[in-house]
C-alpha atoms as a PDB file:
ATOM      1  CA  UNK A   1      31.389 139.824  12.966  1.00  0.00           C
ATOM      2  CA  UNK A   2      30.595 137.370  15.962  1.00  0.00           C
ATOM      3  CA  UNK A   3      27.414 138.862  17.818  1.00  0.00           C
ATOM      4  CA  UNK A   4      27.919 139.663  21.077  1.00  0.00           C
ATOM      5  CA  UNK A   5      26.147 137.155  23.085  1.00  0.00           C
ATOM      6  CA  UNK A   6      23.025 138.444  25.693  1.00  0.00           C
ATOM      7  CA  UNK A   7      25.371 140.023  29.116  1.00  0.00           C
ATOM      8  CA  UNK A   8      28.652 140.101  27.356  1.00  0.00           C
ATOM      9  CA  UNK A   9      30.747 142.827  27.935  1.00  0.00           C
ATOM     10  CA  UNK A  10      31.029 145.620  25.245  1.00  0.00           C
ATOM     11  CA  UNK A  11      34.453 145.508  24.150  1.00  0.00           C
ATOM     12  CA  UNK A  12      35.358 149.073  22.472  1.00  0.00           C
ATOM     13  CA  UNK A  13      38.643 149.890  21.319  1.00  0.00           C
ATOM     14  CA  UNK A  14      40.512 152.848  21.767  1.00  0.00           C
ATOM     15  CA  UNK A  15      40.362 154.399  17.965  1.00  0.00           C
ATOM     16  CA  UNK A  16      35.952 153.594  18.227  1.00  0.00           C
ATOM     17  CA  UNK A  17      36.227 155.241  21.626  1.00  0.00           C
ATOM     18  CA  UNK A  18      37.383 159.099  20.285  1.00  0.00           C
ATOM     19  CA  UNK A  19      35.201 158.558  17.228  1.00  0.00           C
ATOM     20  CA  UNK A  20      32.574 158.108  19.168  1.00  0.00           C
ATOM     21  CA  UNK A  21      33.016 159.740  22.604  1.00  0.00           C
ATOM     22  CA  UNK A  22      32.587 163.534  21.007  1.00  0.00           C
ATOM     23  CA  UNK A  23      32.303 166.541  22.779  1.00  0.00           C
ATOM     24  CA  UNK A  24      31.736 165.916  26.486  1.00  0.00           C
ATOM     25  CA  UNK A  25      32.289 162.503  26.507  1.00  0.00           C
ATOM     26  CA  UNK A  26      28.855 160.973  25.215  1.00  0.00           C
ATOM     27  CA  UNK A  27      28.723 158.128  23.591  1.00  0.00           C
ATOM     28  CA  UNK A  28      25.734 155.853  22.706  1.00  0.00           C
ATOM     29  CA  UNK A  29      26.854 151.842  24.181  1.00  0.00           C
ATOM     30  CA  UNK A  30      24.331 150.089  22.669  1.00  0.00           C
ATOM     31  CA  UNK A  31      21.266 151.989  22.860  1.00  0.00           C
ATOM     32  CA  UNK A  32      22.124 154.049  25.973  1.00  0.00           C
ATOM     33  CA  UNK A  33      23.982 157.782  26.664  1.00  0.00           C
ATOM     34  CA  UNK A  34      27.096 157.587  28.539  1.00  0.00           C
ATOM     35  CA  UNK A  35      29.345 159.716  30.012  1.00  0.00           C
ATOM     36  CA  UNK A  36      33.080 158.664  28.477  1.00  0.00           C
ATOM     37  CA  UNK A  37      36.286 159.630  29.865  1.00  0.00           C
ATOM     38  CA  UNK A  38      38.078 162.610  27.595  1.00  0.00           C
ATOM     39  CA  UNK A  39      40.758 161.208  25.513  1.00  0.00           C
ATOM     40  CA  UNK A  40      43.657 163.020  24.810  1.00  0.00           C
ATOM     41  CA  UNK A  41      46.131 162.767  22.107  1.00  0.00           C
ATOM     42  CA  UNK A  42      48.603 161.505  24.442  1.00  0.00           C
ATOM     43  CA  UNK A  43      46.533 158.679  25.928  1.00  0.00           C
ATOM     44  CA  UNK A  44      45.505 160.800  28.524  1.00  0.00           C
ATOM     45  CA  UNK A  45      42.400 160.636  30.557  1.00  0.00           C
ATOM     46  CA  UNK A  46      40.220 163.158  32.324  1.00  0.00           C
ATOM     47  CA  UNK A  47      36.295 162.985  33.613  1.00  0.00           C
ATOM     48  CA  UNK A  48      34.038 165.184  31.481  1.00  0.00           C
ATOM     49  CA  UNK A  49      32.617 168.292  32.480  1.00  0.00           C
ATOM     50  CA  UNK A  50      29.782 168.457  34.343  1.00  0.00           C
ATOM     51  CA  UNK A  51      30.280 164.418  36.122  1.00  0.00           C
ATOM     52  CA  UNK A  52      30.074 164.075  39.890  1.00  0.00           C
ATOM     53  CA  UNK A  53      32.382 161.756  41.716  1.00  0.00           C
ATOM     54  CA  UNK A  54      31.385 159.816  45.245  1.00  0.00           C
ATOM     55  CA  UNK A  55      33.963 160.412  47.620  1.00  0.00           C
ATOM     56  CA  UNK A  56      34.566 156.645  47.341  1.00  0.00           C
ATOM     57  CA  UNK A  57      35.046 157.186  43.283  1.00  0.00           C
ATOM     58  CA  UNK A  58      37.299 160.510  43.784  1.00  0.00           C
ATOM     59  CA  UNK A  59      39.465 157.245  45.797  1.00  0.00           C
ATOM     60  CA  UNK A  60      39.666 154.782  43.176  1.00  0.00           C
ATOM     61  CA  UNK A  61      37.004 152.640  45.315  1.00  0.00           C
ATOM     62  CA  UNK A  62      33.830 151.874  44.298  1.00  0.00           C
ATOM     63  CA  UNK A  63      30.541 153.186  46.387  1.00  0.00           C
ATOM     64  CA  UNK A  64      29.535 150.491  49.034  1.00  0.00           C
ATOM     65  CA  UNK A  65      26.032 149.152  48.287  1.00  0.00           C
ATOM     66  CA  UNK A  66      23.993 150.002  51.009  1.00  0.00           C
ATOM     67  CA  UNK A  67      20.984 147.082  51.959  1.00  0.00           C
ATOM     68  CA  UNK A  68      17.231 148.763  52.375  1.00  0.00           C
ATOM     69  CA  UNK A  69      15.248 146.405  54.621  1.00  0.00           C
ATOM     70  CA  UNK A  70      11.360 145.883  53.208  1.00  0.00           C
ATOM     71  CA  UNK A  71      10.415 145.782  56.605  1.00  0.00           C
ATOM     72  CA  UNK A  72       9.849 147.950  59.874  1.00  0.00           C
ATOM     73  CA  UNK A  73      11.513 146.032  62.614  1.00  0.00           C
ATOM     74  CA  UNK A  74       9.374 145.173  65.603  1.00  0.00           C
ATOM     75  CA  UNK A  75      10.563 146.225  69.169  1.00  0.00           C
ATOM     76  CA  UNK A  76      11.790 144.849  71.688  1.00  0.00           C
ATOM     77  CA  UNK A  77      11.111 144.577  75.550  1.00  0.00           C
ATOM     78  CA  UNK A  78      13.717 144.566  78.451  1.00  0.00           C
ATOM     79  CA  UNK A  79      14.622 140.682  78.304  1.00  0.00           C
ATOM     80  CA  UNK A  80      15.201 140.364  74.604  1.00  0.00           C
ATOM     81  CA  UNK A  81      11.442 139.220  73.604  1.00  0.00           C
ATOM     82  CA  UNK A  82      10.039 140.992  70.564  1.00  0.00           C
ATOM     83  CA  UNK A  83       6.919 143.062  70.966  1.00  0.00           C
ATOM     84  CA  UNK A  84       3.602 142.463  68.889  1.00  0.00           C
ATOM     85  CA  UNK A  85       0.133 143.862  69.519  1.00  0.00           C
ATOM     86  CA  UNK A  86      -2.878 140.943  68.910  1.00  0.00           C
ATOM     87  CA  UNK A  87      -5.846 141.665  66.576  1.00  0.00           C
ATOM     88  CA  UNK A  88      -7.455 144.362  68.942  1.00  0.00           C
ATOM     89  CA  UNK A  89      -4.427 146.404  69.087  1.00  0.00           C
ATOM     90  CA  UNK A  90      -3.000 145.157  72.384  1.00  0.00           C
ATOM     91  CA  UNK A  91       0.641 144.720  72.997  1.00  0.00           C
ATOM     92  CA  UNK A  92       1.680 141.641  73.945  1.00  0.00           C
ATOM     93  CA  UNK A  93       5.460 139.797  73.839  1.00  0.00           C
ATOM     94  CA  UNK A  94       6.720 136.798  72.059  1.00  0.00           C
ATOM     95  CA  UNK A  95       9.895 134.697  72.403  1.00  0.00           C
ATOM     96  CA  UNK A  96      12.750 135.791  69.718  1.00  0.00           C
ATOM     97  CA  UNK A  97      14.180 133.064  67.306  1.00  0.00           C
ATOM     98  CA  UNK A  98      17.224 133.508  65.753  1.00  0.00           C
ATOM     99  CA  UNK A  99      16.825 134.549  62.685  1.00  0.00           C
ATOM    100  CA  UNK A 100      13.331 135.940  62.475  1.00  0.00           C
ATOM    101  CA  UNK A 101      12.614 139.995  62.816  1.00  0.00           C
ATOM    102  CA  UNK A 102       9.383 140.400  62.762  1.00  0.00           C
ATOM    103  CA  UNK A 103       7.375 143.455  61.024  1.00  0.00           C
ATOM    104  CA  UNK A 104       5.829 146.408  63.326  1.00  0.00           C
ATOM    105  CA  UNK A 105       2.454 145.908  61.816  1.00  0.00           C
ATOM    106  CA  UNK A 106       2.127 141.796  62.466  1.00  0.00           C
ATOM    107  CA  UNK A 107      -0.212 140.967  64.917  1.00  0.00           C
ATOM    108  CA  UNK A 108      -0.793 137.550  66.966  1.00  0.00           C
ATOM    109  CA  UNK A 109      -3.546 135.201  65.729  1.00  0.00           C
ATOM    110  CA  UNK A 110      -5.957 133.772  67.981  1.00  0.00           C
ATOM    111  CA  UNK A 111      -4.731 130.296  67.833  1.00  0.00           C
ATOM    112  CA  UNK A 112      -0.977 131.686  68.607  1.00  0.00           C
ATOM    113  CA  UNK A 113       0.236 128.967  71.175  1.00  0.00           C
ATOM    114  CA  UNK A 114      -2.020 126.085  69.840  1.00  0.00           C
ATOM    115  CA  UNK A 115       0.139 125.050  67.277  1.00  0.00           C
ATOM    116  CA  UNK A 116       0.153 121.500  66.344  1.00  0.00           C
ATOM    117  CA  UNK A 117       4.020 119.797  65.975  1.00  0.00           C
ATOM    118  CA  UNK A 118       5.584 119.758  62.810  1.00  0.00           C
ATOM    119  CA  UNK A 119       6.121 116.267  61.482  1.00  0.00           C
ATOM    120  CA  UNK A 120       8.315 115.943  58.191  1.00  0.00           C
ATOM    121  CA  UNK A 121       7.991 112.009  57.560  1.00  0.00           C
ATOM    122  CA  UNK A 122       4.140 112.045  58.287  1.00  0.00           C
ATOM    123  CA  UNK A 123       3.260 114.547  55.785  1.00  0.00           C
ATOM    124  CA  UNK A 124       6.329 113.606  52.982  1.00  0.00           C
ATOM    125  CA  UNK A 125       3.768 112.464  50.446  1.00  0.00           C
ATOM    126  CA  UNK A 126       1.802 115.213  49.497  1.00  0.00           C
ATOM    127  CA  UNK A 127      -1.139 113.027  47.933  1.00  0.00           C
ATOM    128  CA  UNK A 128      -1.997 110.676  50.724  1.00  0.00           C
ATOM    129  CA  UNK A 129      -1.037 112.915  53.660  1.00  0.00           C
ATOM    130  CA  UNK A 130      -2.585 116.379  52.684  1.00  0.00           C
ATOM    131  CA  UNK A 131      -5.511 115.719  49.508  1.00  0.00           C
ATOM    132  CA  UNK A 132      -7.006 112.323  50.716  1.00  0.00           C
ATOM    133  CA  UNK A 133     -10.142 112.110  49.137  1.00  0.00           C
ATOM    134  CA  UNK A 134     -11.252 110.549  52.850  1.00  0.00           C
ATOM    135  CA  UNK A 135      -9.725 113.591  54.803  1.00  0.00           C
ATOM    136  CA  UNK A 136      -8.887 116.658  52.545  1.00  0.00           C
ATOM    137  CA  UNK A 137      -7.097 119.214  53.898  1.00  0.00           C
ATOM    138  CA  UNK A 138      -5.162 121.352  51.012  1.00  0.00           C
ATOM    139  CA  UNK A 139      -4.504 120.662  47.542  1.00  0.00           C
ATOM    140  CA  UNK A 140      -1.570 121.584  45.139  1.00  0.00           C
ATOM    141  CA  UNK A 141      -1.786 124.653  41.975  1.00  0.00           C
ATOM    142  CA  UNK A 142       1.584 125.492  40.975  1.00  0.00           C
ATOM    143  CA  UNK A 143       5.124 126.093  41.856  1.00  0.00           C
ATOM    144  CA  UNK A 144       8.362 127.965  40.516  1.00  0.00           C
ATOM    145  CA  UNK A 145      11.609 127.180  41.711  1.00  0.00           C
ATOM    146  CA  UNK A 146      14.885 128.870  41.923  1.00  0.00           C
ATOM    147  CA  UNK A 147      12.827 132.543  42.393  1.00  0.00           C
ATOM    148  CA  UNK A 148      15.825 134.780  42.041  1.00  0.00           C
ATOM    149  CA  UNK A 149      15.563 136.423  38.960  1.00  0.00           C
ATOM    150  CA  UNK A 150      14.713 139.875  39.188  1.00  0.00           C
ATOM    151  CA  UNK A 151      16.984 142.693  40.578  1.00  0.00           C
ATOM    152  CA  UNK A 152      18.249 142.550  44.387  1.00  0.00           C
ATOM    153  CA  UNK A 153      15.647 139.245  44.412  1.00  0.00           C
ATOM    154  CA  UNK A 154      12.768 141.733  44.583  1.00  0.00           C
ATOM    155  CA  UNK A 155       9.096 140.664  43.055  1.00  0.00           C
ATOM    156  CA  UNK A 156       5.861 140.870  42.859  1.00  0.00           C
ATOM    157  CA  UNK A 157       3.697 137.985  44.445  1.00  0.00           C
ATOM    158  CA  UNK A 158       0.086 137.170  44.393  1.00  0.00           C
ATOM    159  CA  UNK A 159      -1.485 135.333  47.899  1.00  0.00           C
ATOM    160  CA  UNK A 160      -4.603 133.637  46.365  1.00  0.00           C
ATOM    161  CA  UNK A 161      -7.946 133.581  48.428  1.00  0.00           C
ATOM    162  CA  UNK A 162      -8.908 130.574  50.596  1.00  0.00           C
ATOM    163  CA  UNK A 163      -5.450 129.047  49.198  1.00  0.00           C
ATOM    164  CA  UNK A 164      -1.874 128.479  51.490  1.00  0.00           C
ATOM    165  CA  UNK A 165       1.166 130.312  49.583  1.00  0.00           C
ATOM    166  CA  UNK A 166       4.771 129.342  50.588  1.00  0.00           C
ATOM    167  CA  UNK A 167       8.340 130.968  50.303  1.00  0.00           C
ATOM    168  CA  UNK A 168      11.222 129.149  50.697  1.00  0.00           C
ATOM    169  CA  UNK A 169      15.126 130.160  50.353  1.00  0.00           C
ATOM    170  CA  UNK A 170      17.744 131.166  51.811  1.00  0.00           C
ATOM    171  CA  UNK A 171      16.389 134.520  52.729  1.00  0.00           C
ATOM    172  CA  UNK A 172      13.064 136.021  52.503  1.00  0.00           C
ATOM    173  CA  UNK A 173      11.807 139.927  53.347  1.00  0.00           C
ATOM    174  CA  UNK A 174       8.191 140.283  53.476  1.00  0.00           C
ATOM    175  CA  UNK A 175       6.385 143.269  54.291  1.00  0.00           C
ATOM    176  CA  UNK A 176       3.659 143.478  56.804  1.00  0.00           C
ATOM    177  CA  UNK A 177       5.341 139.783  57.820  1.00  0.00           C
ATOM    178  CA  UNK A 178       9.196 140.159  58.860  1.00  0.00           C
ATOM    179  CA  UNK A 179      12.134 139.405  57.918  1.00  0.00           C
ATOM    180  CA  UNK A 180      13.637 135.812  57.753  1.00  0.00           C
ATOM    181  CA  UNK A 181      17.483 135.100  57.880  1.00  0.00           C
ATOM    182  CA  UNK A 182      19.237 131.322  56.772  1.00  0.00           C
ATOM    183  CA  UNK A 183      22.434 130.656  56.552  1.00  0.00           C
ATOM    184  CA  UNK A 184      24.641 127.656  55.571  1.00  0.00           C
ATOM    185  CA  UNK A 185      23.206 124.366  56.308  1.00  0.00           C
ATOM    186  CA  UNK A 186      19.582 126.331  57.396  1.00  0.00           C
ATOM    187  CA  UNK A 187      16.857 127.479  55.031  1.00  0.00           C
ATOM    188  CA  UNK A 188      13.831 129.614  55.843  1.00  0.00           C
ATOM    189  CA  UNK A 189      10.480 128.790  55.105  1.00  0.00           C
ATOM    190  CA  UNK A 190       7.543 131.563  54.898  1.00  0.00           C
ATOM    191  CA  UNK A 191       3.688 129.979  55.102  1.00  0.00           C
ATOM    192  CA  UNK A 192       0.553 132.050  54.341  1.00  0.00           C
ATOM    193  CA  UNK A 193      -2.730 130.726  55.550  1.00  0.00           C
ATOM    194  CA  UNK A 194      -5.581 133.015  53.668  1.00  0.00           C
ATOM    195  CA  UNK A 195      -8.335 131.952  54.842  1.00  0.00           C
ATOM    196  CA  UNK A 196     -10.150 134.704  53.265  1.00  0.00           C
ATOM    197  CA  UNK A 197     -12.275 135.552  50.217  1.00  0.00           C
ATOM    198  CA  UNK A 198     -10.268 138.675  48.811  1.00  0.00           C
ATOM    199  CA  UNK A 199      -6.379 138.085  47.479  1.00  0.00           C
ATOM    200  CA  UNK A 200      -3.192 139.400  49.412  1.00  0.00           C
ATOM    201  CA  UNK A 201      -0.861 140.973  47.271  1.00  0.00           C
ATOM    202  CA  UNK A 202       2.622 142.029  48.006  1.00  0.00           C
ATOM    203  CA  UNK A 203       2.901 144.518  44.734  1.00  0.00           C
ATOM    204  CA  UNK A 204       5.093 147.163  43.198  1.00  0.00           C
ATOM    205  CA  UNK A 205       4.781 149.216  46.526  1.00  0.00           C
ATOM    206  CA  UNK A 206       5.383 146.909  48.689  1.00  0.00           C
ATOM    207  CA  UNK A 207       7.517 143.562  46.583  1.00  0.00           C
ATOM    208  CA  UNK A 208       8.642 140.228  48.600  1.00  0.00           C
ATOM    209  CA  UNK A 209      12.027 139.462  48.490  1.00  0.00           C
ATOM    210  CA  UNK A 210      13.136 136.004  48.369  1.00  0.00           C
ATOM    211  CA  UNK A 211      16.845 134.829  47.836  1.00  0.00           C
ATOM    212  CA  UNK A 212      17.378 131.537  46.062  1.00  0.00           C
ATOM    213  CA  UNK A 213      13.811 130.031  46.658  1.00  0.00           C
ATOM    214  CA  UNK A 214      11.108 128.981  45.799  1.00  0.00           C
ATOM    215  CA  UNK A 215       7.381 129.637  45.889  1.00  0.00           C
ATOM    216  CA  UNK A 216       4.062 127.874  45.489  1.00  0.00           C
ATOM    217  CA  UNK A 217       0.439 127.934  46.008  1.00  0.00           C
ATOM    218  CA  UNK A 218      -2.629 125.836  46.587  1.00  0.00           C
ATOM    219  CA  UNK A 219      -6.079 125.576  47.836  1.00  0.00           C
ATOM    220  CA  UNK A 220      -7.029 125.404  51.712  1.00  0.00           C
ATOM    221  CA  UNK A 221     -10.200 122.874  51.447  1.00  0.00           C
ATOM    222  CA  UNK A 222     -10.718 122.973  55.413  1.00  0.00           C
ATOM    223  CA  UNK A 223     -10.852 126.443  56.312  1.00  0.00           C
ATOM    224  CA  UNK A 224     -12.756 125.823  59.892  1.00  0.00           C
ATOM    225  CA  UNK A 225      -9.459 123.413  60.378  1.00  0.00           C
ATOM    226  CA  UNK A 226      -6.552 125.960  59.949  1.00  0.00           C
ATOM    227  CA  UNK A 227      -4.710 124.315  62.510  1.00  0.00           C
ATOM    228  CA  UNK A 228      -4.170 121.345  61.239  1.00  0.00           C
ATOM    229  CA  UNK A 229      -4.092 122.214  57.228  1.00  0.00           C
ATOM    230  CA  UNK A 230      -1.085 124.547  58.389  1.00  0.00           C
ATOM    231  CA  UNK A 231       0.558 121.523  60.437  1.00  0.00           C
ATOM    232  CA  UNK A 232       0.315 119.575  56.828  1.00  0.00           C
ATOM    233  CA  UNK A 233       1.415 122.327  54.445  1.00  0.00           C
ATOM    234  CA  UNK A 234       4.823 123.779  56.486  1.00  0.00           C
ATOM    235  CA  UNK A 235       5.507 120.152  57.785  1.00  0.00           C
ATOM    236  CA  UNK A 236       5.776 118.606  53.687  1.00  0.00           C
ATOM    237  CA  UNK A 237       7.570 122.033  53.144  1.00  0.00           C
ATOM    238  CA  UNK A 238      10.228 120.931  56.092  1.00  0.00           C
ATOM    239  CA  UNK A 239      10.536 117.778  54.234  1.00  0.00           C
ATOM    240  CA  UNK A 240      11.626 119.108  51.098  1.00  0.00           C
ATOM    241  CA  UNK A 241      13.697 121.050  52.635  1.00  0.00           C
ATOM    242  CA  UNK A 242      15.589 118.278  54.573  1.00  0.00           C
ATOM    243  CA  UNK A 243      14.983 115.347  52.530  1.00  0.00           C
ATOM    244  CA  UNK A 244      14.737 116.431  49.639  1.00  0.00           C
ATOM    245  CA  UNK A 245      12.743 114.256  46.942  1.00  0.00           C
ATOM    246  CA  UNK A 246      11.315 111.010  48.236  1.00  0.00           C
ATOM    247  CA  UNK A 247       8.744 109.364  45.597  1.00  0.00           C
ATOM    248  CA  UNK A 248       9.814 108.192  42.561  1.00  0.00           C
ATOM    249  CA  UNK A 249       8.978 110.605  39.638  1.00  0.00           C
ATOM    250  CA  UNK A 250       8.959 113.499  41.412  1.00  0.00           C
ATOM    251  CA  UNK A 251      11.234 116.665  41.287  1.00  0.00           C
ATOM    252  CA  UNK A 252      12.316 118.825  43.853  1.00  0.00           C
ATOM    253  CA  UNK A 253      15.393 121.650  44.349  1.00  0.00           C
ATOM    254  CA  UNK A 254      18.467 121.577  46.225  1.00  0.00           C
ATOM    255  CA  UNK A 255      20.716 124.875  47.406  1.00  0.00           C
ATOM    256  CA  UNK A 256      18.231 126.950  49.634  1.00  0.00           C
ATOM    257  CA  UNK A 257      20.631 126.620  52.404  1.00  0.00           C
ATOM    258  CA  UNK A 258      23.624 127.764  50.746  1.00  0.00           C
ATOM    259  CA  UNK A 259      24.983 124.223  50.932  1.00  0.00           C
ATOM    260  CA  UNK A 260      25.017 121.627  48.008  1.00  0.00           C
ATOM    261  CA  UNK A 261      22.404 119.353  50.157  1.00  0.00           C
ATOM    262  CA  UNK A 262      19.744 119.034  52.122  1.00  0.00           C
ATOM    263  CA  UNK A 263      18.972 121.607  54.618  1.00  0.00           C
ATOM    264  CA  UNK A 264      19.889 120.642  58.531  1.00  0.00           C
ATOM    265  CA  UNK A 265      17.527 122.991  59.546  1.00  0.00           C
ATOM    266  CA  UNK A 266      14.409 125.356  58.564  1.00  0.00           C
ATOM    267  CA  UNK A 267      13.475 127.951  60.096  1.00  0.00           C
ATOM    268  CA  UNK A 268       9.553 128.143  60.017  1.00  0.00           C
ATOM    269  CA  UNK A 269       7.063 131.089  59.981  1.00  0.00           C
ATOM    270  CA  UNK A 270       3.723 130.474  59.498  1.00  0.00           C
ATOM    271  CA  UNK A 271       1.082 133.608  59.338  1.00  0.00           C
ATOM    272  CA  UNK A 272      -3.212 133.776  59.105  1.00  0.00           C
ATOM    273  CA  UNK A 273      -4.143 136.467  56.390  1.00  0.00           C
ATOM    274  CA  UNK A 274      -8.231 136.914  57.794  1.00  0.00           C
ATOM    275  CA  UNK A 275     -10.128 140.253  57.565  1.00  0.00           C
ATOM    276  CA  UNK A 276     -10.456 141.468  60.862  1.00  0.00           C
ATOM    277  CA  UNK A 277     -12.746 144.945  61.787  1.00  0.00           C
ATOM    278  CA  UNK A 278     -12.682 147.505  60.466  1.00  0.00           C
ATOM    279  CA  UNK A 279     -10.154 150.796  59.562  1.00  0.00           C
ATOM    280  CA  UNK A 280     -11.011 154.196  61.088  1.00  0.00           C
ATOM    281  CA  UNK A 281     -12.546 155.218  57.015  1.00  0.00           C
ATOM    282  CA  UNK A 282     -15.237 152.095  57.499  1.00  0.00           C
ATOM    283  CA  UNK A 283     -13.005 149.988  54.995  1.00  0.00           C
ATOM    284  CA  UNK A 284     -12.089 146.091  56.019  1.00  0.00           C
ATOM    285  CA  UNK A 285      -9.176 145.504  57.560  1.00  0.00           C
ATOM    286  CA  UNK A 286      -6.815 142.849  56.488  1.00  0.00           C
ATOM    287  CA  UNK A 287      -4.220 140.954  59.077  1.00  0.00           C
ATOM    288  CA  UNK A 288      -1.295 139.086  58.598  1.00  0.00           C
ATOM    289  CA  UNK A 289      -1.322 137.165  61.987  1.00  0.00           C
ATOM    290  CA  UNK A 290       1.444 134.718  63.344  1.00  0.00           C
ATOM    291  CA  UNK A 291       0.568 132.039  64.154  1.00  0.00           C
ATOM    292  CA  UNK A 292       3.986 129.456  64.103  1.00  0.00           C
ATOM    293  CA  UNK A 293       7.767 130.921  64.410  1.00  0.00           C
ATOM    294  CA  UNK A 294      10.151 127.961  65.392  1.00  0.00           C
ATOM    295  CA  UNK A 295      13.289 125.925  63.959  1.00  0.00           C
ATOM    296  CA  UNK A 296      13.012 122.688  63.331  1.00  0.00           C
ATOM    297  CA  UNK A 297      16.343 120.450  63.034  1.00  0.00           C
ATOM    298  CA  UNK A 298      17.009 116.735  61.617  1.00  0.00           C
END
């Protein structure tokens, strides 16, 4: 008998089905109990006792799957601006950019507003633009592409200390961050600056969601320089995204945009992960503070 490959449907004829479907309607499909339509000896068909049918079932329709957002939408003010509080708790507005909700608990960074300008071309090679031996600024651990492979693009994801951690895709969720929407011929791009000694985690509590991406990580040598390291990191990041690979010998990853190309644009969000005070139990506090939210275009 062939073996049925890994994802194949179960095929199960109709003489294996009233051997095995018993009284009530259980069966065992592989290694799990489930509830079988009755079989009669005319062909017939009836739902087993005891089996509760959605409205939308009862119809002959299946149930509409219903999207949970991992984050808590921000508010708005009167003219459309979203509202954020900075690191002191104080509320304060910022423009809204198509595609970016962000989360009710991000807060402002200090340096919001003195951003430096994103420059794909300039920081393209990795090497000489960002890990000069003459002017460090962040250095390269490791990678995974296409990060899409656990259920509704859910997962786990470490943010290493005094290391930069991007997300990249077509759409990414993060809690405590906001959520980021692409679309056809734009891809989203998530950066983490953690400029601290302790590791962010997005765990099974609170999982990242990102939707045909990727993800990597890497060490921030200039902390005192965040600025600029973030300039470096997001700006090779737009690259990628637009360009695609430009030295020879390296590899890169095409279809974050839902196109079979290069992005036209990328919609950036970069965030500071610092301790800052104290909560009300004496414990540190930890803040995920914007810093960059923008789209940049070809």
């Amino acid at each position: 008998m062939r073996a049925l490959q890994e994802n194949q449907p179960m095929r199960v004829s109709r003489r294996k089905l009233l051997q095995i479907g018993g009284i009530g309607g259980l069966a065992l499909v592989g290694s799990v109990a489930c509830k079988l339509p009755l079989i009669g000896n005319d062909g017939s068909s009836s739902t087993p006792r005891g089996t509760t049918l959605t409205p939308s079932e009862a119809g002959g329709t299946p149930t509409p799957k219903v999207e949970v957002s991992l984050t808590n939408p921000a508010s708005k003010d009167a003219n459309g601006n979203w509202v954020v509080n900075n690191p002191d708790g104080q509320a304060e507005t910022i423009p809204s950019v198509d595609g970016f909700t962000p989360d009710a608990s991000l807060v402002l960074a200090p340096e919001w507003g003195k951003t430096m300008s994103l420059d794909a071309a300039k920081f393209a090679d990795f090497q000489k633009s960002l890990n000069d031996p003459d002017h460090p600024l962040v250095g390269y651990t490791y990678g995974e592409n296409d990060q899409s492979d656990n259920i509704d693009y859910r997962r786990t994801l470490q943010v290493p200390m005094y290391s930069w951690t991007v997300a990249t895709g077509e759409e990414i969720d993060a809690p405590g961050i906001g959520h980021l929407k692409g679309g056809p011929g734009r891809a989203v791009e998530l950066m983490i600056m953690n400029i601290d000694g302790t590791v962010g985690d997005f765990g099974s509590d609170n999982p990242i969601m990102i939707k045909h991406g990727f993800t990597g990580t890497g060490r921030i040598w200039d902390g005192d320089n965040v600025v600029e390291d973030e300039q470096g990191i997001s700006s090779h990041y737009v690259s990628r995204l637009q360009n695609g690979v430009t030295l020879p010998g390296e590899s890169g990853f095409v279809g974050q945009c839902d196109i079979p190309s290069n992005c036209n644009e990328v919609l950036v969000v970069s965030v500071i992960r610092r301790q800052w005070g104290q909560n009300e139990d004496g414990s540190n506090r930890y803040q995920y503070q914007l810093l960059r939210e923008e789209i940049v275009s070809k």
